[in-house]
Protein backbone atom coordinates (compact mmCIF):
# COMPACT_ATOMS: atom_id res chain seq x y z
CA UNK A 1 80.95 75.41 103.35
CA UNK A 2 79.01 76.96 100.19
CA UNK A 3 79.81 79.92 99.58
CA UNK A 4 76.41 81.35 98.90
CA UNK A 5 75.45 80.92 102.39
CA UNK A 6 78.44 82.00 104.01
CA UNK A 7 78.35 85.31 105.88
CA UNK A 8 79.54 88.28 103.93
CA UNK A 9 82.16 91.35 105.24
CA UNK A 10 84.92 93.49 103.56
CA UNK A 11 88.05 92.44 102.07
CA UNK A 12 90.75 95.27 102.44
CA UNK A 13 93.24 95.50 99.92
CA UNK A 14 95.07 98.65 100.95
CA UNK A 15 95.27 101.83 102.76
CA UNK A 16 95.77 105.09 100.36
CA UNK A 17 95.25 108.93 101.08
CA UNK A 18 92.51 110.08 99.99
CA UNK A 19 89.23 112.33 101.07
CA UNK A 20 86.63 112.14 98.28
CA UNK A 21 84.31 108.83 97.15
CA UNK A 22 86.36 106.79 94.89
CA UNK A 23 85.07 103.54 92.75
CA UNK A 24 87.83 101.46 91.54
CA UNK A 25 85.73 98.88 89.30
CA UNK A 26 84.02 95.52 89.62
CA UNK A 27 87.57 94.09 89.93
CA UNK A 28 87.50 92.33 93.61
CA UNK A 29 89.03 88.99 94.70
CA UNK A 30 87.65 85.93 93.63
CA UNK A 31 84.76 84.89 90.97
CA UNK A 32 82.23 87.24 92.11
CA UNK A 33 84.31 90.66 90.49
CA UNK A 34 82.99 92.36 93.37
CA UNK A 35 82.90 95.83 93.07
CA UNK A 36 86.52 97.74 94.49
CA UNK A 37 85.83 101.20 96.46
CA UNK A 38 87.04 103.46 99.26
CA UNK A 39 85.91 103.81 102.84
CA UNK A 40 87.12 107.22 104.04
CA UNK A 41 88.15 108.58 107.30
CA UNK A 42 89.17 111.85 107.04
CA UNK A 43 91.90 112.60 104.41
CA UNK A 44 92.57 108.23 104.50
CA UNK A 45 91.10 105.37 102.72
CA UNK A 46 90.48 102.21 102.83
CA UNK A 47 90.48 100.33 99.33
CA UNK A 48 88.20 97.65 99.95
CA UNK A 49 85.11 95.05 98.50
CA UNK A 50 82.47 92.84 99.52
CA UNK A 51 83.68 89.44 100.12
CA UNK A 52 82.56 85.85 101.85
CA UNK A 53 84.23 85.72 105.03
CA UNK A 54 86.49 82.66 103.97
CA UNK A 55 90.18 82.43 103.95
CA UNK A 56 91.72 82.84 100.90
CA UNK A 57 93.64 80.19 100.03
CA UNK A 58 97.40 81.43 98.75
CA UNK A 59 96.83 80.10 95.67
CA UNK A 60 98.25 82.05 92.00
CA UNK A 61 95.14 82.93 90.97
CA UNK A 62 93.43 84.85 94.50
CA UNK A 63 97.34 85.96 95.00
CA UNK A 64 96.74 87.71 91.09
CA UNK A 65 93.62 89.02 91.95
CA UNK A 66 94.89 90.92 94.82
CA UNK A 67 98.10 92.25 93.15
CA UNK A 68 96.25 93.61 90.37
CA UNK A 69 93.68 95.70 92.81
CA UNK A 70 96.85 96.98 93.99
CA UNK A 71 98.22 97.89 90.71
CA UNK A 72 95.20 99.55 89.56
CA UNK A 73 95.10 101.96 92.70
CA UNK A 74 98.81 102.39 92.18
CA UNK A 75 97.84 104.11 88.79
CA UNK A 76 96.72 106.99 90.79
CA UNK A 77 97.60 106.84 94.72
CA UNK A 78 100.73 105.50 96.56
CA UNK A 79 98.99 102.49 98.63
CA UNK A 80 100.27 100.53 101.79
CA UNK A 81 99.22 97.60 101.14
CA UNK A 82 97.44 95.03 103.20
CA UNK A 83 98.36 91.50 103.89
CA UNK A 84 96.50 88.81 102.02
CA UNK A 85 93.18 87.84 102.80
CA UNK A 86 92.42 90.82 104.98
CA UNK A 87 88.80 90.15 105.84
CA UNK A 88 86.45 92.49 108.04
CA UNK A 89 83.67 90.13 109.32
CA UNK A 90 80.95 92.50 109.40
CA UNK A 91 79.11 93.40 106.26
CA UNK A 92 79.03 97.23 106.46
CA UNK A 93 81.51 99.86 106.24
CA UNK A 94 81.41 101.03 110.27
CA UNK A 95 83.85 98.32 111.18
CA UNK A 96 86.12 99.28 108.52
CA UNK A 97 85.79 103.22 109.56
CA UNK A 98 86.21 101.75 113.34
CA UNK A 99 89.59 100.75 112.04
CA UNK A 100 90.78 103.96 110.60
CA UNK A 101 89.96 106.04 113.45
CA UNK A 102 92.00 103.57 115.37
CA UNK A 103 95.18 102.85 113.34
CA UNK A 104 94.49 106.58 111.61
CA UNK A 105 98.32 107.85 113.63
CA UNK A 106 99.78 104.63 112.00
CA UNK A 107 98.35 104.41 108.63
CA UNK A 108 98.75 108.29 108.45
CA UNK A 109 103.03 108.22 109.43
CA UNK A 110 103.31 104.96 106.76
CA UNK A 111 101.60 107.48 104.19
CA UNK A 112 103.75 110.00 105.04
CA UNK A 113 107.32 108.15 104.76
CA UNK A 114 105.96 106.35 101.49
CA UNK A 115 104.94 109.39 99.71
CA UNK A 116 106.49 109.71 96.36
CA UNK A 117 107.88 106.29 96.75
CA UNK A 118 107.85 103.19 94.65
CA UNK A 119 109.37 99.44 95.00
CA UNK A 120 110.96 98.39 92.05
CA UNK A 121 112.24 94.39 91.64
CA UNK A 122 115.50 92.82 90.08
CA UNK A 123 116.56 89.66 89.92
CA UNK A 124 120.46 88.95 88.67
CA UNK A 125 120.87 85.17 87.53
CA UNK A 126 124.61 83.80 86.15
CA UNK A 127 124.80 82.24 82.94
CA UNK A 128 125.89 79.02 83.74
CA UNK A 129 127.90 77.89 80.76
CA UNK A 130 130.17 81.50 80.74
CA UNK A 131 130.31 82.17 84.38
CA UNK A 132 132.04 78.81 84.34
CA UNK A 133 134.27 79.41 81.14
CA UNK A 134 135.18 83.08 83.36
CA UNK A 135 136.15 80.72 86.14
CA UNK A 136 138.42 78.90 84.34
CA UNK A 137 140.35 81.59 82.62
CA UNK A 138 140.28 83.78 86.01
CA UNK A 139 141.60 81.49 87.98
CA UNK A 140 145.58 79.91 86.97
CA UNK A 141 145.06 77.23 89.59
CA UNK A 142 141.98 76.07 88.38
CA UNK A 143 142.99 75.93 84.70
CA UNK A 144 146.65 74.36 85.46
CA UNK A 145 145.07 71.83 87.64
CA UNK A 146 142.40 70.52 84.31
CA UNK A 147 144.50 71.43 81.85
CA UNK A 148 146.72 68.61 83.98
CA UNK A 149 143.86 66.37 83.82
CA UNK A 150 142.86 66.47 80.07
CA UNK A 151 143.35 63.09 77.70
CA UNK A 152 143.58 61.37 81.69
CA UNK A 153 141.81 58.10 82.15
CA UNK A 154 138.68 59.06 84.15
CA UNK A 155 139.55 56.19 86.60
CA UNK A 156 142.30 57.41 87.59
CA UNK A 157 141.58 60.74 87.87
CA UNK A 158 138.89 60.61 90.23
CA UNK A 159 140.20 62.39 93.10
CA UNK A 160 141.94 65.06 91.09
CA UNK A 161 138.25 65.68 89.58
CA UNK A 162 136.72 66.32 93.24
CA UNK A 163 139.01 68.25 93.85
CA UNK A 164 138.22 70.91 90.92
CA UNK A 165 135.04 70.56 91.48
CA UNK A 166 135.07 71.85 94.95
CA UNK A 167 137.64 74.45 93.61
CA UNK A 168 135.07 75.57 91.30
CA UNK A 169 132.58 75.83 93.93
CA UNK A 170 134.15 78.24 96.09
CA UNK A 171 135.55 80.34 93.32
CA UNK A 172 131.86 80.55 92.09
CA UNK A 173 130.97 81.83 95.41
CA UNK A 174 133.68 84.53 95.82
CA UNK A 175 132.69 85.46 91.93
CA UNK A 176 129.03 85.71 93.01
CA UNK A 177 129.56 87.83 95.90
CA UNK A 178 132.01 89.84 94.25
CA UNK A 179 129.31 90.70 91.32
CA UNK A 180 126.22 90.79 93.71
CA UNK A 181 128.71 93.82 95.55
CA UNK A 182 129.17 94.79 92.71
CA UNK A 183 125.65 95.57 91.88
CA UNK A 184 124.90 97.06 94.77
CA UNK A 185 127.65 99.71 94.69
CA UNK A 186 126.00 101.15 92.16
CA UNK A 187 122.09 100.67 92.71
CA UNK A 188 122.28 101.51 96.68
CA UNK A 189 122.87 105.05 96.51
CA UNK A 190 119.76 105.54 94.85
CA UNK A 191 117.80 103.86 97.04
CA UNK A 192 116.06 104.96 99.86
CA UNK A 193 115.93 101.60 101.23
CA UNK A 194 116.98 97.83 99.78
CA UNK A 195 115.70 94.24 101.12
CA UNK A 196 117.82 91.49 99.82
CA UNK A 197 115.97 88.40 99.87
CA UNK A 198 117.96 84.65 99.88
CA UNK A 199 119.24 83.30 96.61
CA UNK A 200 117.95 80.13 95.14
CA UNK A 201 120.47 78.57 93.25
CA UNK A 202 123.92 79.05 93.06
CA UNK A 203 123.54 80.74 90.28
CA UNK A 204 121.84 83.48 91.72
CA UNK A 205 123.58 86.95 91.94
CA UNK A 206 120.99 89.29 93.05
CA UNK A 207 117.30 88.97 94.51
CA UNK A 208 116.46 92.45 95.97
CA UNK A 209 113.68 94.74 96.30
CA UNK A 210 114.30 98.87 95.86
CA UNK A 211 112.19 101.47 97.52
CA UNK A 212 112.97 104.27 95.02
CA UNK A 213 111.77 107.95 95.30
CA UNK A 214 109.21 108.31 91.70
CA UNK A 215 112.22 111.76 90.99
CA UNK A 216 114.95 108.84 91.03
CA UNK A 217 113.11 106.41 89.00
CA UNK A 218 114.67 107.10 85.55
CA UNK A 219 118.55 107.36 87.46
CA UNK A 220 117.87 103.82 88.60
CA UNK A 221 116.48 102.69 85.36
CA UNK A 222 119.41 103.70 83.31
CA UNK A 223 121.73 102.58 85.89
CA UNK A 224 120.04 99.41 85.32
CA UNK A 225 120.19 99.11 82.01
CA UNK A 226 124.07 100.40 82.08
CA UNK A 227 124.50 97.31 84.28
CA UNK A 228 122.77 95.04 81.95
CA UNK A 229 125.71 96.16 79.31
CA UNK A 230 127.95 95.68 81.28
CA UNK A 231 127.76 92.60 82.77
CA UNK A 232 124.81 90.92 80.07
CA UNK A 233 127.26 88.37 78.38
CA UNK A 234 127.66 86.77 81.83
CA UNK A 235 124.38 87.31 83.55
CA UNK A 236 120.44 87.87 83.32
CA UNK A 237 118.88 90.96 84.81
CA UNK A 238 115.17 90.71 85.18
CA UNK A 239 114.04 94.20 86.26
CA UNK A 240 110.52 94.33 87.68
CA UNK A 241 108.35 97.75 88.54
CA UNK A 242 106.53 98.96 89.48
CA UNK A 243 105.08 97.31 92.47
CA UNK A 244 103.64 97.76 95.46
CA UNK A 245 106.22 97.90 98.45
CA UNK A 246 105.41 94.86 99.82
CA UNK A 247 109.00 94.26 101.27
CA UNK A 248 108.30 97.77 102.85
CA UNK A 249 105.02 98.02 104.08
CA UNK A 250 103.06 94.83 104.83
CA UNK A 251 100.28 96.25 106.89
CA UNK A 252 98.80 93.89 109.56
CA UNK A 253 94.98 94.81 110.62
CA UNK A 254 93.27 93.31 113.66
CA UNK A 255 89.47 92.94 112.18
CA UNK A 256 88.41 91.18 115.07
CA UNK A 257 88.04 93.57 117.77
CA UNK A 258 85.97 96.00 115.83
C-alpha cells in the first residue's frame, strides 16, 4: 500500500513524567522526521509522533530510529519505554490521552520504581587463543595427556586427539562459568536488578543487562573497569550505557480499544 494514502495515527515511543508541553524535534520514525512531542495526562506523558498506520518492519534502520527517540528523551526524563511499532490508529491526540487515563495506575507505579534508574549493558567475550593456552597450563591432565601426543603420527593418534578435545570442552565450560561467577560477584551488589541473557558462542562469558540507581553509576563503572584489569589479557569487556531499560520495562499498550 502507498504510503501517502495510508491512514495516519500516533506512534508512541515512551511513557515519561512530565506535566508541561514538551517538543522533542522533527526526529520521528521513518523518512518523514516527523515531529517528536508529549501528550500529557496529568503529571504523565506520552512521547509520541505522527505516523502511517503501517507495521514497522524490525529492520536496523526503523529499530535505530526508535532507540535514538529514546535516547534523546533519556537526556532529560527517565522513560519506560514502549514496544516497537506502537501505533495509535486514530490521528489525534484523544486516543492517546484515552490511554493514559486508563493505564495512568500502571504507567504511574513503573515511573515510580524506575525513578533514578538506568540500564547499563556488558558483554564479556574469551580470547580464544589465551583462554585456551590458560587451559592447558591449568589443567595437569590436559597438558600430560598432549604433551603425550606431541611428534605422534596423526594417524595413530586419532582417538587420543578426541579425547582432548572433549577434555578441552568441558574444562572451557567450568572456566567460563567460573569467570561469568566471577563477574557477577562483584557487579550484583550494585545492582538493583540483573537479566542475563543466553550466550552465543562458547566463548561467551557474560551477556547481561544492569538496572543501576544514576548515585551507583560511577561504583559500577569503576568496578568495571577494575574488572577489565583484571581479567583483560584473557577476555573482552564491551560496556554499553546508557540505555533505556528495555530488559526492565517493555511496556505493552492495547491501541485498539480506544
Amino acid at each position: 500500500m502507498d504510503i501517502e494514502t495510508t491512514k495516519e495515527g500516533r506512534y508512541i515511543y515512551g511513557i515519561i513524567r512530565n506535566s508541561e508541553f514538551i517538543d522533542f524535534g522533527q526526529i520521528g520514525i521513518g523518512k518523514r522526521n516527523d515531529r517528536v512531542y508529549g501528550v500529557i495526562y496529568k503529571d504523565i506523558c506520552a512521547v509520541v509522533s505522527s505516523t502511517p498506520i503501517i507495521q514497522y518492519e524490525a529492520r536496523r534502520a526503523n529499530m535505530i530510529a526508535h532507540q535514538k527517540v529514546l535516547e534523546e528523551v533519556m537526556k532529560r526524563f527517565n522513560v519506560l519505554p514502549v514496544r516497537f511499532s506502537t501505533i495509535s490508529p486514530h490521528d489525534n491526540d484523544d486516543a492517546i490521552i484515552k490511554i493514559l487515563i486508563t493505564d495512568y495506575s500502571r504507567f504511574d507505579e513503573l515511573l515510580i520504581k524506575m525513578k533514578g534508574k538506568k540500564e547499563l549493558g556488558l558483554k564479556v567475550m574469551a580470547d580464544e587463543t589465551r583462554i585456551y593456552e590458560n587451559i592447558i597450563q591449568k589443567y595437569d591432565n590436559i597438558r600430560s595427556l598432549r604433551d603425550k601426543l606431541l611428534n605422534q603420527p596423526a594417524d595413530k593418534i586419532h582417538y587420543q586427539r578426541v579425547k582432548i578435545g572433549e577434555m578441552v570442552a568441558d574444562a572451557l565450560k567450568k572456566e567460563i562459568e567460573s569467570y561469568k561467577q566471577q563477574i557477577l560477584d562483584i557487579l550484583s551488589p550494585i545492582a538493583e536488578d540483573i537479566k542475563i541473557t543466553d550466550n552465543y558462542g562458547n566463548l561467551m562469558i557474560l551477556n547481561a543487562a544492569f538496572l543501576i540507581k544514576e548515585v551507583k553509576e560511577s561504583e559500577f563503572d569503576d568496578s568495571v573497569n577494575k574488572l577489565d584489569e583484571k581479567y583483560g589479557n584473557i577476555m573482552t569487556f564491551k560496556y554499553v550505557g546508557t540505555l533505556p531499560p528495555y530488559n526492565f520495562v517493555n511496556l505493552s499498550i492495547n491501541t485498539k480499544g480506544v
